[in-house]
N, C-alpha and C. Protein backbone atom coordinates (compact mmCIF):
# COMPACT_ATOMS: atom_id res chain seq x y z
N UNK A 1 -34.87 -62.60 -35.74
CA UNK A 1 -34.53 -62.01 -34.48
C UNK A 1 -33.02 -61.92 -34.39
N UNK A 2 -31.98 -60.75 -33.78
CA UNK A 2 -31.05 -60.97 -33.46
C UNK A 2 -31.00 -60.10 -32.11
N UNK A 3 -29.86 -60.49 -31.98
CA UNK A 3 -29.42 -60.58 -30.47
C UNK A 3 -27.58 -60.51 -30.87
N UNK A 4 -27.02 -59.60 -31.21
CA UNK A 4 -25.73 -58.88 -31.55
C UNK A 4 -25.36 -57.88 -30.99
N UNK A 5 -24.01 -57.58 -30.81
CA UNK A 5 -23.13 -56.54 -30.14
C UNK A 5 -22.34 -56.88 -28.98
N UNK A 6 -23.07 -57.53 -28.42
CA UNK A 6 -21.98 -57.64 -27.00
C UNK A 6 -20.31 -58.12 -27.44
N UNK A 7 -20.50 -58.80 -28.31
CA UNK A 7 -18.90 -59.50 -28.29
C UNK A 7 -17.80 -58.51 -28.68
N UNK A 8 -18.37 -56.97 -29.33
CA UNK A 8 -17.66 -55.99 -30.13
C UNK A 8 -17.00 -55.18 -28.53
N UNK A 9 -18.00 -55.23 -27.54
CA UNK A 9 -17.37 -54.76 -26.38
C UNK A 9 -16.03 -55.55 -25.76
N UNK A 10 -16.45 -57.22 -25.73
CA UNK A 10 -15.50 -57.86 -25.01
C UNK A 10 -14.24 -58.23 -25.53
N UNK A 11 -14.56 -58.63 -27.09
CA UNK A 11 -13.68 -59.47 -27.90
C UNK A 11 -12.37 -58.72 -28.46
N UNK A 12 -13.19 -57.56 -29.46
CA UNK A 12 -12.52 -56.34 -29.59
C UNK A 12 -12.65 -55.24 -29.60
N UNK A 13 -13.11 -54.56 -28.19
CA UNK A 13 -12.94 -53.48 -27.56
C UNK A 13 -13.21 -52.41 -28.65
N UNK A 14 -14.91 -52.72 -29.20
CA UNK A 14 -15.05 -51.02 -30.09
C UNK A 14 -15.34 -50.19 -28.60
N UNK A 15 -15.94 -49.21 -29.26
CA UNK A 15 -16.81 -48.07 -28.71
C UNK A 15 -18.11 -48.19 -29.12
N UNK A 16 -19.31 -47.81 -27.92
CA UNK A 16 -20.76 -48.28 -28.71
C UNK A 16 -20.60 -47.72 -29.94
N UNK A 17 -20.56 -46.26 -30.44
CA UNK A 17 -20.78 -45.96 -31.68
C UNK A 17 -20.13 -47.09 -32.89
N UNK A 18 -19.11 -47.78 -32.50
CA UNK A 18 -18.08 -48.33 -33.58
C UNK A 18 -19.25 -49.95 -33.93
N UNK A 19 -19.74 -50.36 -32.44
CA UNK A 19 -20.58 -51.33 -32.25
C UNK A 19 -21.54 -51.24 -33.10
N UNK A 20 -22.46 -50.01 -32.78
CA UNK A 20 -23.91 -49.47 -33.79
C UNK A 20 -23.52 -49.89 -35.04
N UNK A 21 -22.36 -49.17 -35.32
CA UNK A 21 -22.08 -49.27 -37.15
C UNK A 21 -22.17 -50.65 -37.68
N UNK A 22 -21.68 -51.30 -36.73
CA UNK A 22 -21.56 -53.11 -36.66
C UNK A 22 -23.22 -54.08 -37.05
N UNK A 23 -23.72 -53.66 -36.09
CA UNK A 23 -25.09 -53.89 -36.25
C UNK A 23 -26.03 -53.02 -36.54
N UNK A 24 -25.87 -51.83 -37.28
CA UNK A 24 -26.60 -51.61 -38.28
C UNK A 24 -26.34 -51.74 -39.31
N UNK A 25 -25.35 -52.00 -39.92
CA UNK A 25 -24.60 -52.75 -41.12
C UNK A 25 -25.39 -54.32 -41.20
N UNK A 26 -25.52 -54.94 -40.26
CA UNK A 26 -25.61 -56.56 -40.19
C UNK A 26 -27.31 -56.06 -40.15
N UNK A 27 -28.14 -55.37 -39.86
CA UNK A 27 -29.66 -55.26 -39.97
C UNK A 27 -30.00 -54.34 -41.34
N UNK A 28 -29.21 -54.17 -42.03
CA UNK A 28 -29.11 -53.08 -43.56
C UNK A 28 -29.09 -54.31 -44.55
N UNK A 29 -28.04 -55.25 -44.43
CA UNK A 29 -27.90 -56.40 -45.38
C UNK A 29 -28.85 -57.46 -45.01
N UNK A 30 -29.51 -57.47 -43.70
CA UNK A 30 -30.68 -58.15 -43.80
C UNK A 30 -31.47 -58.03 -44.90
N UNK A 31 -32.09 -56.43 -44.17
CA UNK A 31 -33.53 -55.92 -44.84
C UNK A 31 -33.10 -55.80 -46.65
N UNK A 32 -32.13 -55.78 -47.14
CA UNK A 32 -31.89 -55.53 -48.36
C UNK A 32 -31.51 -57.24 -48.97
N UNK A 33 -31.65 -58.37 -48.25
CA UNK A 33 -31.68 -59.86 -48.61
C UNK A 33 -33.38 -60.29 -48.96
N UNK A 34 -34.05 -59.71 -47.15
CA UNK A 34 -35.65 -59.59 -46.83
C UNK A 34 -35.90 -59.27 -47.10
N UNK A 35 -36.41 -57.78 -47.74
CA UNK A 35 -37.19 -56.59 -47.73
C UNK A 35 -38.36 -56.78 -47.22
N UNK A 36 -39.34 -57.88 -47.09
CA UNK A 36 -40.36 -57.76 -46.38
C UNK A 36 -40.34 -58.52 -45.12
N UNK A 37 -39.24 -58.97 -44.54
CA UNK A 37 -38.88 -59.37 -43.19
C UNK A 37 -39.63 -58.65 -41.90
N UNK A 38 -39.63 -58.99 -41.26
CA UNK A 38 -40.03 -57.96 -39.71
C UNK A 38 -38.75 -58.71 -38.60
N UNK A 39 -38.25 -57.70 -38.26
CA UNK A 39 -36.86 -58.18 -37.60
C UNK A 39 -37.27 -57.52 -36.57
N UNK A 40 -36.90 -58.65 -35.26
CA UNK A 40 -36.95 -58.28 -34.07
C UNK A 40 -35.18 -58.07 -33.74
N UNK A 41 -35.06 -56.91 -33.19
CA UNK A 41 -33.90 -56.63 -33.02
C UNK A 41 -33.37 -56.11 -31.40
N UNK A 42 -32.98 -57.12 -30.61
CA UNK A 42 -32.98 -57.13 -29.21
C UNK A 42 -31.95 -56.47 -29.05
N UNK A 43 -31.67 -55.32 -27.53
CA UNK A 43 -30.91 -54.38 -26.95
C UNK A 43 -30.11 -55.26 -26.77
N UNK A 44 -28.72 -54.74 -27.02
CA UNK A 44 -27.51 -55.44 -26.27
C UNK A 44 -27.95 -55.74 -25.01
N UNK A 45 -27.51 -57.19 -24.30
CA UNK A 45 -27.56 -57.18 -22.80
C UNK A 45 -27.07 -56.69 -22.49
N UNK A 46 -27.15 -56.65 -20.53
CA UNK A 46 -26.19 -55.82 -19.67
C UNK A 46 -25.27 -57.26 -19.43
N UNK A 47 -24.16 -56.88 -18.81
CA UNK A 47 -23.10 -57.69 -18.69
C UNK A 47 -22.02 -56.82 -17.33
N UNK A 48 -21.30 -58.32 -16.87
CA UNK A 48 -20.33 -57.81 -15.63
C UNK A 48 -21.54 -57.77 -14.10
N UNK A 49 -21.07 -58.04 -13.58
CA UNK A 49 -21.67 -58.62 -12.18
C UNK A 49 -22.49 -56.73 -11.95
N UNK A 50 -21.52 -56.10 -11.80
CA UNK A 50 -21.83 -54.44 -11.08
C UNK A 50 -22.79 -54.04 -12.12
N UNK A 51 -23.20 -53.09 -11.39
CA UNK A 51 -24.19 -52.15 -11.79
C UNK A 51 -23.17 -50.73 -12.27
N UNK A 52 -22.27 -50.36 -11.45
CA UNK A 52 -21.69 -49.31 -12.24
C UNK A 52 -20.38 -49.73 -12.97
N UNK A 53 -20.24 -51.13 -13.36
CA UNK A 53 -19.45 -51.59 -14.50
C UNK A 53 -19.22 -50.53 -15.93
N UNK A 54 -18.41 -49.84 -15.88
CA UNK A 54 -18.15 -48.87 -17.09
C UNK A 54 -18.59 -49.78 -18.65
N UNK A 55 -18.70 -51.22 -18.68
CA UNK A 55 -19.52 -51.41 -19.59
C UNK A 55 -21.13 -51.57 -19.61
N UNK A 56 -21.14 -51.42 -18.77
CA UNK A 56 -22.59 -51.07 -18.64
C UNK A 56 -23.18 -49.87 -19.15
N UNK A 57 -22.25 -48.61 -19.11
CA UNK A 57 -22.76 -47.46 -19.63
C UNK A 57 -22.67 -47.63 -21.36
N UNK A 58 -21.73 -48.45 -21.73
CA UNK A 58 -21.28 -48.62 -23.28
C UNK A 58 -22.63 -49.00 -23.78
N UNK A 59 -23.05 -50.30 -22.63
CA UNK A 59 -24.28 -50.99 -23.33
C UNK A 59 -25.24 -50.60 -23.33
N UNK A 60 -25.56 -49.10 -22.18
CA UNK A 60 -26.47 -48.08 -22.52
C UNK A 60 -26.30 -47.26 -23.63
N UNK A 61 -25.21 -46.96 -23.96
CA UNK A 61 -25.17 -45.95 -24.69
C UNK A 61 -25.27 -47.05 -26.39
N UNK A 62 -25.07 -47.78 -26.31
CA UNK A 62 -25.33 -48.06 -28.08
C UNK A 62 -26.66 -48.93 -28.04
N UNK A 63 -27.15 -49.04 -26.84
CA UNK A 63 -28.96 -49.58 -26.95
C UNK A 63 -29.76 -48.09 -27.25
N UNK A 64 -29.57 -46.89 -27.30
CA UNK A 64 -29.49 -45.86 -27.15
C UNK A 64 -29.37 -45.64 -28.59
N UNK A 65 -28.70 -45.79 -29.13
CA UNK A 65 -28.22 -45.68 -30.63
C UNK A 65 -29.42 -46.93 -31.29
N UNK A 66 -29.04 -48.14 -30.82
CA UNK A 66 -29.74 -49.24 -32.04
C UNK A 66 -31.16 -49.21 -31.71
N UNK A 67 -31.75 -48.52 -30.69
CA UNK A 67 -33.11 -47.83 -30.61
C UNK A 67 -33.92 -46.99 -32.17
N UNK A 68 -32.64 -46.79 -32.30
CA UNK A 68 -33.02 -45.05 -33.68
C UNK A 68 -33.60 -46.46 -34.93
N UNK A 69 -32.93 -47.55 -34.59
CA UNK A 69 -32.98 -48.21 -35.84
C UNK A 69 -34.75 -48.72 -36.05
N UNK A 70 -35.79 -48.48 -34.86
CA UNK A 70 -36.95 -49.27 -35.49
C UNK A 70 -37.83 -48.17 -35.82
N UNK A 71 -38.10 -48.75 -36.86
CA UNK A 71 -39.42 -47.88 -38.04
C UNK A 71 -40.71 -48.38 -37.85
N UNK A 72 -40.53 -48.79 -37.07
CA UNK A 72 -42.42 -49.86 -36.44
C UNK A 72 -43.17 -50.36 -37.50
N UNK A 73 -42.21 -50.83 -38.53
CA UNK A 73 -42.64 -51.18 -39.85
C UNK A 73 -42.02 -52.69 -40.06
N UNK A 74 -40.36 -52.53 -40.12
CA UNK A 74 -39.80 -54.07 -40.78
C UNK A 74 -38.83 -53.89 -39.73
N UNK A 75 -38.58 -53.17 -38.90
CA UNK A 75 -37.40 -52.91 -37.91
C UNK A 75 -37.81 -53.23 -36.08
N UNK A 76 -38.06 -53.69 -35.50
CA UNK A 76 -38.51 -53.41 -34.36
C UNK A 76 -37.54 -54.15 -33.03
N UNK A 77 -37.12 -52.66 -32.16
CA UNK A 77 -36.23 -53.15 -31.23
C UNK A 77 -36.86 -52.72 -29.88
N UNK A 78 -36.42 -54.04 -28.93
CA UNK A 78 -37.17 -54.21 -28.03
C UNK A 78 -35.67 -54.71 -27.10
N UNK A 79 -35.30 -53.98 -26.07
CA UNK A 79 -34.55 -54.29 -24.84
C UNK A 79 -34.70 -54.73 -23.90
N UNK A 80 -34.69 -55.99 -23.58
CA UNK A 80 -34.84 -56.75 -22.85
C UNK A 80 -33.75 -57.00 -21.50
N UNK A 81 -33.17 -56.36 -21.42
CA UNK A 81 -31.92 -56.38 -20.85
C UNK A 81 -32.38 -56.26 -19.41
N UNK A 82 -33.25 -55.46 -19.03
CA UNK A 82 -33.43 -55.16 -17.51
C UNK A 82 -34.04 -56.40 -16.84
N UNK A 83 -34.88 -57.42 -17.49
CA UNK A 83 -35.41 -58.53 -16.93
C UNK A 83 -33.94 -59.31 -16.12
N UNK A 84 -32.61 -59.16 -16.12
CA UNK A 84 -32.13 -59.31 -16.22
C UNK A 84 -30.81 -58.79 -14.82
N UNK A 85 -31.55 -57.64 -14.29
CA UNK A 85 -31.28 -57.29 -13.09
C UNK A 85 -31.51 -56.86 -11.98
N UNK A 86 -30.85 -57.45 -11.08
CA UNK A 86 -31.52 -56.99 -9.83
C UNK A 86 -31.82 -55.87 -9.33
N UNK A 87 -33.06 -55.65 -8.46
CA UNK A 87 -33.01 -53.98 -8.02
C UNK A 87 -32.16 -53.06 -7.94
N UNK A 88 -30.96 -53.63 -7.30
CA UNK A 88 -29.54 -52.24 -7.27
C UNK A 88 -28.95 -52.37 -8.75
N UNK A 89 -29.17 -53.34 -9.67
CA UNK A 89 -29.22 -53.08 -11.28
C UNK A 89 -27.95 -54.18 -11.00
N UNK A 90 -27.61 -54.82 -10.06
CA UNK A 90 -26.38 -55.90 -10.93
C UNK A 90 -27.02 -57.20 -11.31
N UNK A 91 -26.33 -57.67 -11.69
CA UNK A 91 -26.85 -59.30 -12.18
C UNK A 91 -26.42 -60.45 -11.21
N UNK A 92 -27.91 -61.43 -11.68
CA UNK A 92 -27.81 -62.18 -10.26
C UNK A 92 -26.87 -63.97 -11.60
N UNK A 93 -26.18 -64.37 -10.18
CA UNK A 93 -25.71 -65.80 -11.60
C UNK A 93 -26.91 -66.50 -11.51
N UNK A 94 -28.20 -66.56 -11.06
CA UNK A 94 -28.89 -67.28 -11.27
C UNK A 94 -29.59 -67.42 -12.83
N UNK A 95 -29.54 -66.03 -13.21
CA UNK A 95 -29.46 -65.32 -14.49
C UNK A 95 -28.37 -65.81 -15.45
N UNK A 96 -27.39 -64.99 -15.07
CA UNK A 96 -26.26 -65.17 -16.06
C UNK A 96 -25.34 -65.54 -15.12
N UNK A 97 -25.02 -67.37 -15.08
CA UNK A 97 -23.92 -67.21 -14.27
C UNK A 97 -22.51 -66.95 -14.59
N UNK A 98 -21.92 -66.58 -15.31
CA UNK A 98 -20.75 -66.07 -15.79
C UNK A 98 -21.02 -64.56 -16.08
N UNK A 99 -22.29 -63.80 -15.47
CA UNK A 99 -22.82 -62.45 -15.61
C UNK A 99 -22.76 -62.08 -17.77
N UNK A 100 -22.42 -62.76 -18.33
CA UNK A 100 -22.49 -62.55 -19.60
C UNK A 100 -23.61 -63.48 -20.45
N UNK A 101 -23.84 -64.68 -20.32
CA UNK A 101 -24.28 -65.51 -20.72
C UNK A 101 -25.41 -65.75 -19.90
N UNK A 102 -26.84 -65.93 -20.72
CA UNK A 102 -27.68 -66.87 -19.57
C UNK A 102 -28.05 -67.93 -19.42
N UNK A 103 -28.53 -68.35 -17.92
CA UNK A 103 -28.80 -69.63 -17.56
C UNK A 103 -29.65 -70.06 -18.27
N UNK A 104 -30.90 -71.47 -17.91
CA UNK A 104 -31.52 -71.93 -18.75
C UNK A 104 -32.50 -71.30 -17.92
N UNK A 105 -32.81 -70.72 -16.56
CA UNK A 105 -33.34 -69.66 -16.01
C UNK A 105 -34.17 -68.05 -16.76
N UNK A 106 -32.76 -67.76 -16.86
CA UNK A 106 -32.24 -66.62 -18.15
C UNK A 106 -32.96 -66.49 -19.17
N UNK A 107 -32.76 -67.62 -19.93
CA UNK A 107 -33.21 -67.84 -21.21
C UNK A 107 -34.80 -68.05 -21.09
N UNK A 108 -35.14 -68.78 -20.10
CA UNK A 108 -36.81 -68.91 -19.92
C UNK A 108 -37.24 -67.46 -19.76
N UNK A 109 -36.63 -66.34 -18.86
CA UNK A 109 -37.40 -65.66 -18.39
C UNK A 109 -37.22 -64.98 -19.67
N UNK A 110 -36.02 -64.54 -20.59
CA UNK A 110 -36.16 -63.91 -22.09
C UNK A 110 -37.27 -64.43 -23.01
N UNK A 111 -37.46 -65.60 -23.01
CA UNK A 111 -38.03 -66.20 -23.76
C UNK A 111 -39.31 -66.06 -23.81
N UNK A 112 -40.10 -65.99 -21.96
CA UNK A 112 -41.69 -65.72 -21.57
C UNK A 112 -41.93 -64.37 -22.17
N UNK A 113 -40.64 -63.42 -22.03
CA UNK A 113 -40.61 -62.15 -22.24
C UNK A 113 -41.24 -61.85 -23.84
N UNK A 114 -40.25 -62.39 -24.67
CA UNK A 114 -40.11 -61.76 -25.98
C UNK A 114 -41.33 -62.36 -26.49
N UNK A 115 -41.73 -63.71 -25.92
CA UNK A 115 -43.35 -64.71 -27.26
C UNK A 115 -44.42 -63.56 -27.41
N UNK A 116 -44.76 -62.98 -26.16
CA UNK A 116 -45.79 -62.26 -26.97
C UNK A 116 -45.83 -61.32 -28.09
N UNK A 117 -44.30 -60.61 -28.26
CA UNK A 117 -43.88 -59.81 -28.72
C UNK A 117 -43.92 -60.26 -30.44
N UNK A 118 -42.83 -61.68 -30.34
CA UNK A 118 -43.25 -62.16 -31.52
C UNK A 118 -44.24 -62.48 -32.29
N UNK A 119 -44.63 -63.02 -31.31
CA UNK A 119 -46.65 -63.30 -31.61
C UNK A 119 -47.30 -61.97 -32.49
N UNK A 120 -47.40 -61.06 -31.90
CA UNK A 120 -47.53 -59.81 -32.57
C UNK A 120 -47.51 -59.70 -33.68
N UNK A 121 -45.59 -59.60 -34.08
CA UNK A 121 -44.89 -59.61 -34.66
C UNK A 121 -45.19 -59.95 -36.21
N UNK A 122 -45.66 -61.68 -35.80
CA UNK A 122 -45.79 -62.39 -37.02
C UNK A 122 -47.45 -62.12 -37.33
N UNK A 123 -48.29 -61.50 -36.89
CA UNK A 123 -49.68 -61.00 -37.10
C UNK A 123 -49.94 -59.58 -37.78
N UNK A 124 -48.62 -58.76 -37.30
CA UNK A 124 -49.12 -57.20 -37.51
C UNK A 124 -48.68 -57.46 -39.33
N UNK A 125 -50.05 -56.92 -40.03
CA UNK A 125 -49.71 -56.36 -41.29
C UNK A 125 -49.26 -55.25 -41.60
């Protein structure tokens, strides 16, 4: 499973496209370590308190992109990001209280989220 990209926004300021290249590079040298891996590959979160936070559109736009990457075969991406906000779409800190990071809240409600998924996951031939 990964869960990559956000830090390319905060740390050093790519562009989603520059991001994509980032982590599809890092899911290329997977599958070519794996080859018979099944990688769950989670949407960048949303991040920043607002809903019309101009990174918010970044993190639409390269979940948007790392979408193209699953082959419903050894690739499979699943965005989880919206569990994550409130109706007017900002984030609550009960969630993420530093709006980037989540609580142990956060993490439960990702976590209820993704098991079945994995479950799947590790069944589908």
């Amino acid at each position: 499973m990964f869960l990559i990209g956000v830090n390319n926004f905060g740390h050093i300021n790519e562009t989603p496209s520059q991001a994509f290249d980032g982590i599809k590079a890092v899911i290329k040298t997977f599958r070519e370590n794996y080859p018979k891996a099944k990688i769950l590959v989670n949407g960048v979160f949303p991040f920043e308190e607002s809903a019309n936070s101009p990174k918010r559109a970044q993190v639409k736009e390269v979940n948007s992109l790392v979408a193209k990457l699953d082959d419903h075969e050894h690739v499979f991406v699943i965005d989880y990001g919206a569990l994550f906000l409130q109706p007017d779409g900002s984030i609550s800190k009960g969630f993420m209280g530093d709006f980037l990071h989540p609580t142990a809240k956060g993490y439960q409600i990702w976590a209820n989220a993704m098991l079945p998924d994995i479950q799947k996951l590790m069944w589908k031939e």
